[in-house]
PDB file of N, CA and C in Angstrom:
ATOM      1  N   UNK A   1       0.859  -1.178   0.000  1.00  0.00           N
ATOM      2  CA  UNK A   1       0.000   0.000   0.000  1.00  0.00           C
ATOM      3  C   UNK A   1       0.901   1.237   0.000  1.00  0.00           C
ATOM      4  N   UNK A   2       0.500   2.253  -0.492  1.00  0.00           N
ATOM      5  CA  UNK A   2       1.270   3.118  -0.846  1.00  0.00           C
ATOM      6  C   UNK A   2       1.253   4.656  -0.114  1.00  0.00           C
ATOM      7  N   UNK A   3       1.844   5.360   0.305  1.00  0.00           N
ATOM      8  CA  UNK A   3       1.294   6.373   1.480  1.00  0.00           C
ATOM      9  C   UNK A   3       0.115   6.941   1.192  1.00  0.00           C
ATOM     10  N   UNK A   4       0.030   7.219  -0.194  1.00  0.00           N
ATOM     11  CA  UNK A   4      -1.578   8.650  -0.296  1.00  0.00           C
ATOM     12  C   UNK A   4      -2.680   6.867   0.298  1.00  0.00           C
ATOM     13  N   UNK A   5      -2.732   6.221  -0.010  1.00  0.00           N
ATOM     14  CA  UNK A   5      -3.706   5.100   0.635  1.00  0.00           C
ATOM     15  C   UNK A   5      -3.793   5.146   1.829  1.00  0.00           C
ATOM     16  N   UNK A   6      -2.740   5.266   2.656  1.00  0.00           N
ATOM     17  CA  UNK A   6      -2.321   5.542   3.997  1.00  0.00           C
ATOM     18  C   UNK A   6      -3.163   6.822   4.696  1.00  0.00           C
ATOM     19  N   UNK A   7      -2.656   7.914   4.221  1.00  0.00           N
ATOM     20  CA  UNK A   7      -3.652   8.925   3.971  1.00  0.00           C
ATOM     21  C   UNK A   7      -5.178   8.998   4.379  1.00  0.00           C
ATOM     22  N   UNK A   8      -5.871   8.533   2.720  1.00  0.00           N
ATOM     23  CA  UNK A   8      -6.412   8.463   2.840  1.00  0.00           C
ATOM     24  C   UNK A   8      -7.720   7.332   3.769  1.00  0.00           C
ATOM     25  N   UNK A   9      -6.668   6.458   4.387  1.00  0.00           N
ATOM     26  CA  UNK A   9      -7.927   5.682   5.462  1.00  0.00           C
ATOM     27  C   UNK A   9      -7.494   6.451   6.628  1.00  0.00           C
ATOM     28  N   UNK A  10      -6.728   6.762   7.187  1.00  0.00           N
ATOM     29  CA  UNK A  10      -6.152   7.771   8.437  1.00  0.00           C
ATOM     30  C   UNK A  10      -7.011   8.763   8.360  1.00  0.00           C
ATOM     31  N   UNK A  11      -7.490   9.653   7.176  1.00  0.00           N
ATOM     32  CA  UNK A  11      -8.491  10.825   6.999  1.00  0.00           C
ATOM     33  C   UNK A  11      -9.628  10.186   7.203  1.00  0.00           C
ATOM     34  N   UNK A  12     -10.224   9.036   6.649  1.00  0.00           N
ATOM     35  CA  UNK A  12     -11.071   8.904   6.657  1.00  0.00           C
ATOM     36  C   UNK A  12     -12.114   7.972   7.854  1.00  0.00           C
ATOM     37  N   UNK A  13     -10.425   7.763   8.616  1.00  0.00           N
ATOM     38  CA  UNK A  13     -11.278   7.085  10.101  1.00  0.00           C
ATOM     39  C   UNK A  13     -11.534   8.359  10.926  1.00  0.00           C
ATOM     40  N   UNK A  14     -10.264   9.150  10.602  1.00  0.00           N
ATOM     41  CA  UNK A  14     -10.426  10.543  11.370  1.00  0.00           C
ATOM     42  C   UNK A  14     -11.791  11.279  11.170  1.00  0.00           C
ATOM     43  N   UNK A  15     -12.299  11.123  10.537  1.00  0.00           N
ATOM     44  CA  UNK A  15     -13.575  11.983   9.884  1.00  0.00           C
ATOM     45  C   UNK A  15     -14.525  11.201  10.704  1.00  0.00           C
ATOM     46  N   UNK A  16     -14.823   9.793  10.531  1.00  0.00           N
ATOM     47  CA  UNK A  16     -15.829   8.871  10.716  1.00  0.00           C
ATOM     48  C   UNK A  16     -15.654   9.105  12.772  1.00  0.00           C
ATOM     49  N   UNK A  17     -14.504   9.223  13.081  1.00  0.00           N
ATOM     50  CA  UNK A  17     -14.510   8.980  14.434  1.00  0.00           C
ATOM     51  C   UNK A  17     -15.015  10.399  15.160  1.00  0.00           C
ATOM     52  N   UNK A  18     -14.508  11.978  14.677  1.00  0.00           N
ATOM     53  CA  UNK A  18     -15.311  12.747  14.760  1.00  0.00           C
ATOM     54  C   UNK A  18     -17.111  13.423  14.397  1.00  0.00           C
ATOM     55  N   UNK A  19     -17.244  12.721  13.446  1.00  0.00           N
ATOM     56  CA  UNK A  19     -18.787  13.082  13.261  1.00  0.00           C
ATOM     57  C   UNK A  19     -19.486  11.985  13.811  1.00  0.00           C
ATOM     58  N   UNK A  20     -18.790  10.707  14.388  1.00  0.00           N
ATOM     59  CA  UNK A  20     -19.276  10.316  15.607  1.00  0.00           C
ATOM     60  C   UNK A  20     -19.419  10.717  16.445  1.00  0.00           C
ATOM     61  N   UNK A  21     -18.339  11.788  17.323  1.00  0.00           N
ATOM     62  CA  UNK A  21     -18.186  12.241  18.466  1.00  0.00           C
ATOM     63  C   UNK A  21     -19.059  13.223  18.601  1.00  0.00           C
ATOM     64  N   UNK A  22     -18.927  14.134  17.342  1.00  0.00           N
ATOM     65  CA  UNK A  22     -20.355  14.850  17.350  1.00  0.00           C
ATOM     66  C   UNK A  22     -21.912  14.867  17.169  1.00  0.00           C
ATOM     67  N   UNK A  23     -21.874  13.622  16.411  1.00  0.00           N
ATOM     68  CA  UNK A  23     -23.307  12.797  16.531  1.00  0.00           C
ATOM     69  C   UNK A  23     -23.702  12.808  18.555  1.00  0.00           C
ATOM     70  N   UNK A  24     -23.107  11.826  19.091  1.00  0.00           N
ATOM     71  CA  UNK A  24     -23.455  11.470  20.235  1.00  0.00           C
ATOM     72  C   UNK A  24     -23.440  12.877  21.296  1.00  0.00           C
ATOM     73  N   UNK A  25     -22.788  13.678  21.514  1.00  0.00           N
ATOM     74  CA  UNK A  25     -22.650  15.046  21.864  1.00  0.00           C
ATOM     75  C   UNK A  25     -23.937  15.930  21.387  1.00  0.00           C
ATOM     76  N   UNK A  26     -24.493  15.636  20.273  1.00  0.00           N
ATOM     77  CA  UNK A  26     -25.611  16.275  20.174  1.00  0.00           C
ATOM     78  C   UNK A  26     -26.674  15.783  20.571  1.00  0.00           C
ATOM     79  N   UNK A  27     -26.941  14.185  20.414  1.00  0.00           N
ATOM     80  CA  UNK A  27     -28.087  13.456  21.114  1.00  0.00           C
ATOM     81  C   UNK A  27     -27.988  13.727  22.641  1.00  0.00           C
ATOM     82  N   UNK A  28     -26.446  13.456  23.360  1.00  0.00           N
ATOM     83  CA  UNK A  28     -26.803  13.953  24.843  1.00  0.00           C
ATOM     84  C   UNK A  28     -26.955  15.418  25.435  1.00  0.00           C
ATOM     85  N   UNK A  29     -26.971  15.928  24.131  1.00  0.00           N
ATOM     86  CA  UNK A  29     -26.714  17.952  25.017  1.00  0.00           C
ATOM     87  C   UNK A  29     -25.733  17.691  25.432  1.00  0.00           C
ATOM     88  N   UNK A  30     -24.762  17.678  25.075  1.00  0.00           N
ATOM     89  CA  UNK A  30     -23.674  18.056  26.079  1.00  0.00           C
ATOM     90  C   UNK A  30     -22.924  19.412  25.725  1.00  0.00           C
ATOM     91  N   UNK A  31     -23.253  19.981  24.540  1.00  0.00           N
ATOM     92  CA  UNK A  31     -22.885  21.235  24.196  1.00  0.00           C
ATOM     93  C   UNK A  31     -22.093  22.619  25.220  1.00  0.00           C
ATOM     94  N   UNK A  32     -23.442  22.072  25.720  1.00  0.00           N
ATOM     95  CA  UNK A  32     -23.574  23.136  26.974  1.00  0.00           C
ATOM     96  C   UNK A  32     -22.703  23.029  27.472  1.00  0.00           C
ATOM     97  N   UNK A  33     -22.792  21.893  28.638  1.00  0.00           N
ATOM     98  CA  UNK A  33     -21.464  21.032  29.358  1.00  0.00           C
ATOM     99  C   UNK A  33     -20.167  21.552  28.751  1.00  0.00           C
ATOM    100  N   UNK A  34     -19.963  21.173  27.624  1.00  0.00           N
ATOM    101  CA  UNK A  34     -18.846  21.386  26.929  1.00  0.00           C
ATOM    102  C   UNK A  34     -17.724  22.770  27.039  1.00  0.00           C
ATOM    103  N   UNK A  35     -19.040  23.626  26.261  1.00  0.00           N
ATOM    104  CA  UNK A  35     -19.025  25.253  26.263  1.00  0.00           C
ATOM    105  C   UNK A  35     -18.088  25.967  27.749  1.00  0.00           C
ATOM    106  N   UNK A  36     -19.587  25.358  28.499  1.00  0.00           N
ATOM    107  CA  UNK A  36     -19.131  26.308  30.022  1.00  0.00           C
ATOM    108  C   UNK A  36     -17.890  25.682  30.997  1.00  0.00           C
ATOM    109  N   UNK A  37     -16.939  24.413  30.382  1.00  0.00           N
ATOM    110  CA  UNK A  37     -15.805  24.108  30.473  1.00  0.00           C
ATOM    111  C   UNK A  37     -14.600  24.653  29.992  1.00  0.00           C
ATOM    112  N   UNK A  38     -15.021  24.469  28.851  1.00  0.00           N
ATOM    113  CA  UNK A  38     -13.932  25.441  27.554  1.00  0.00           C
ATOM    114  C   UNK A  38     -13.886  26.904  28.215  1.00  0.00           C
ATOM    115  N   UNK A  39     -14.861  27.586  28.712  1.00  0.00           N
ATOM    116  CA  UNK A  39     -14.599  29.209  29.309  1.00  0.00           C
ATOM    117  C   UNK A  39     -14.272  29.046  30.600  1.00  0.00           C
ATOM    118  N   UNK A  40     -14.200  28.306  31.132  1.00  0.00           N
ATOM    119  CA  UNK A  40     -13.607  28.496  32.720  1.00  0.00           C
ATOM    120  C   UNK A  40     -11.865  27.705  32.955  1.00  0.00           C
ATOM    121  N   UNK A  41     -11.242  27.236  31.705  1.00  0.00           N
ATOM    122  CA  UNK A  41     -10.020  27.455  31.287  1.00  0.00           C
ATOM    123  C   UNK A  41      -9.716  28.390  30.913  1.00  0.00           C
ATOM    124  N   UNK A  42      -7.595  28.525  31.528  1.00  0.00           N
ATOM    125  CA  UNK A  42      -7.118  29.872  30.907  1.00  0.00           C
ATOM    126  C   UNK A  42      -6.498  29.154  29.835  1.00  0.00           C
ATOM    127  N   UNK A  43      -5.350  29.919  28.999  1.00  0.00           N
ATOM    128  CA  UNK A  43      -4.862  29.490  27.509  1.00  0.00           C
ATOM    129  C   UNK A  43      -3.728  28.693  28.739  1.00  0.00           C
ATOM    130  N   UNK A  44      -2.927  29.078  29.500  1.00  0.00           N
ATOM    131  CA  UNK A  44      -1.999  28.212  29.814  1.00  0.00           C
ATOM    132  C   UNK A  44      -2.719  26.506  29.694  1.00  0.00           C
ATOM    133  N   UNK A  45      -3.800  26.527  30.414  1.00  0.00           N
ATOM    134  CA  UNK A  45      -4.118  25.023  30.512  1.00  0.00           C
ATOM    135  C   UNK A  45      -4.722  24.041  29.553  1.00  0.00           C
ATOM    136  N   UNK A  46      -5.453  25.141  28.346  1.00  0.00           N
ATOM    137  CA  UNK A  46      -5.793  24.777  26.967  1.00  0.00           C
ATOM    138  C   UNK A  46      -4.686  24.419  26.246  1.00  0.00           C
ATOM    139  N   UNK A  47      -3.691  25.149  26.411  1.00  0.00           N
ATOM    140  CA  UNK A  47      -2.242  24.092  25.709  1.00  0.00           C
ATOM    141  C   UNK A  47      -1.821  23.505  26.320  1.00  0.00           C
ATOM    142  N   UNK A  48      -1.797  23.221  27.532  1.00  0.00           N
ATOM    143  CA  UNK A  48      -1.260  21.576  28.037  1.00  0.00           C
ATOM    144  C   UNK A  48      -1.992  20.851  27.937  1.00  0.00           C
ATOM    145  N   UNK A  49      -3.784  20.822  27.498  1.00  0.00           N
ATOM    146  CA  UNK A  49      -4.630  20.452  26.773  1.00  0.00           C
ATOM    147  C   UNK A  49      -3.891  19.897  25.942  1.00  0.00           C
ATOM    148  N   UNK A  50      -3.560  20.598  24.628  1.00  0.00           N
ATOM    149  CA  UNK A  50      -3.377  20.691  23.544  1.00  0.00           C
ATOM    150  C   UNK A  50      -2.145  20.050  23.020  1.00  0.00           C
ATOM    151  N   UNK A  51      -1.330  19.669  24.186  1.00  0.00           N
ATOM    152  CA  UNK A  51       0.263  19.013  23.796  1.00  0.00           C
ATOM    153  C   UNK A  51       0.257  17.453  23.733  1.00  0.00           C
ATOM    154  N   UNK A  52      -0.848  16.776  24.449  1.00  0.00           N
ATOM    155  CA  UNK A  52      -1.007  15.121  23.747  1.00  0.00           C
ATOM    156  C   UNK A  52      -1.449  15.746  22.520  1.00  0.00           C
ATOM    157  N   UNK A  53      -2.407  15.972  22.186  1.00  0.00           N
ATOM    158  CA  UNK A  53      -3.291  15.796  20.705  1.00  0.00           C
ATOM    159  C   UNK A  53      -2.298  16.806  19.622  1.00  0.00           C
ATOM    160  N   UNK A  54      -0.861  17.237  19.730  1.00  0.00           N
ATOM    161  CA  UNK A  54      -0.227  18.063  18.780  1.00  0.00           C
ATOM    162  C   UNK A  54       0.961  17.127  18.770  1.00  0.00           C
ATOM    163  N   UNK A  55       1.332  16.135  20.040  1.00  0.00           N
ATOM    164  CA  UNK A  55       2.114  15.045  19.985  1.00  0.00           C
ATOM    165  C   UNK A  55       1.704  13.632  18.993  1.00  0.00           C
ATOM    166  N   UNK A  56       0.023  13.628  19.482  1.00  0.00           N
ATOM    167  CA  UNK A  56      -0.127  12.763  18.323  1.00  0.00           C
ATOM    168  C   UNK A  56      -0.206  12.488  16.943  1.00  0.00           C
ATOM    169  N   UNK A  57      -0.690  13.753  16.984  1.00  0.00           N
ATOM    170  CA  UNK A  57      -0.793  14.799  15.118  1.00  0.00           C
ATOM    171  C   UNK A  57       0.395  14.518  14.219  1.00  0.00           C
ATOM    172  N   UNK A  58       1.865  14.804  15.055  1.00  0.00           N
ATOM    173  CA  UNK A  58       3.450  14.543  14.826  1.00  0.00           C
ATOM    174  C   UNK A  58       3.599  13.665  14.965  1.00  0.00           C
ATOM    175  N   UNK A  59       2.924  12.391  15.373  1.00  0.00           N
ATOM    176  CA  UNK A  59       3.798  10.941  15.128  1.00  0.00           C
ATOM    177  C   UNK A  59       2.773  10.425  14.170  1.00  0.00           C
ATOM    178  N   UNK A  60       1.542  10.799  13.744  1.00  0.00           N
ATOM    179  CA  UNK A  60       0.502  10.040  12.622  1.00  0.00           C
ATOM    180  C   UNK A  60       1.393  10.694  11.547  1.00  0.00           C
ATOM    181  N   UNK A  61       1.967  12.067  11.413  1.00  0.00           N
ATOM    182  CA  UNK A  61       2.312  12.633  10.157  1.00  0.00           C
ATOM    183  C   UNK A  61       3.536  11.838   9.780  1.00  0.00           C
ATOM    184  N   UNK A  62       4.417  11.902  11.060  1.00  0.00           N
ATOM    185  CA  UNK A  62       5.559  10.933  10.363  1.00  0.00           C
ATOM    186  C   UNK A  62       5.123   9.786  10.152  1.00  0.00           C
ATOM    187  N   UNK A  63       4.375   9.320  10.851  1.00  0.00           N
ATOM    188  CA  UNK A  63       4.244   7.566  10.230  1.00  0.00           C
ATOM    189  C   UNK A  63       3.952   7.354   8.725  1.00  0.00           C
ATOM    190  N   UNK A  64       2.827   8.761   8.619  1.00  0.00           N
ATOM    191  CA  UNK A  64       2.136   9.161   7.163  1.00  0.00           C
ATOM    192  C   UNK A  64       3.450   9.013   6.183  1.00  0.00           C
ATOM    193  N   UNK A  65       3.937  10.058   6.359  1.00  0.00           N
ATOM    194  CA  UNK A  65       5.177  10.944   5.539  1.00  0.00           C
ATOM    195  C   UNK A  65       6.158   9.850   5.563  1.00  0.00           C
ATOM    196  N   UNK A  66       6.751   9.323   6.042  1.00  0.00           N
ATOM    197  CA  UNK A  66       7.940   8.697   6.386  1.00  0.00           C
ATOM    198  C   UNK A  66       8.855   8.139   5.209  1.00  0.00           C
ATOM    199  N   UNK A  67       7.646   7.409   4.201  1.00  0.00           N
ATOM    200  CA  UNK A  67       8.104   6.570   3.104  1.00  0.00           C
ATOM    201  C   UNK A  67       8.120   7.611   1.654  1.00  0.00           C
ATOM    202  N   UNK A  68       7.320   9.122   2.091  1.00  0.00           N
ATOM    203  CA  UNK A  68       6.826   9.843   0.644  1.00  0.00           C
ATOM    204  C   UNK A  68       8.357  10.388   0.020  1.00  0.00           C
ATOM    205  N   UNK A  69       8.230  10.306  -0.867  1.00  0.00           N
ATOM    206  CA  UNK A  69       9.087  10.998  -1.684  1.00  0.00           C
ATOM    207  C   UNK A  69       9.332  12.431  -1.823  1.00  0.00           C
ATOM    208  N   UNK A  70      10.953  13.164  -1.963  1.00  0.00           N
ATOM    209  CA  UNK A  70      10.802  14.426  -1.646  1.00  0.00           C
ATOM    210  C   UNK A  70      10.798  15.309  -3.094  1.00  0.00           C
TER     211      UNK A  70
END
């Protein structure tokens, strides 16, 4: 298999696993929930939030990238 294949099922679980997440988030209301969490963080703690899911981003890309041609 060849990387853009790679790619493209990585995009396309990524897609399927978020408009899941947002499917179920809308059947439970949790919007709300959500919302009035997100504002009672400051930015310091939204990026230590943010440093697994920018760690994982960088090891799917290299795994992605690894074999592509420059």
């Amino acid at each position: 298999m060849n990387s853009i294949m790679g790619e493209y099922f990585f995009l396309g679980g990524a897609f399927l696993l978020l408009s899941t997440l947002v499917l179920v988030g809308t059947q439970a209301r949790w919007w709300g929930t959500i919302a009035g969490w997100l504002t009672q963080q400051t930015a310091a703690t939204l990026g230590v939030w943010l440093m697994p899911l920018a760690a994982s981003f960088a090891l799917a890309s290299y795994a992605l990238l690894r074999k592509a041609t420059v």
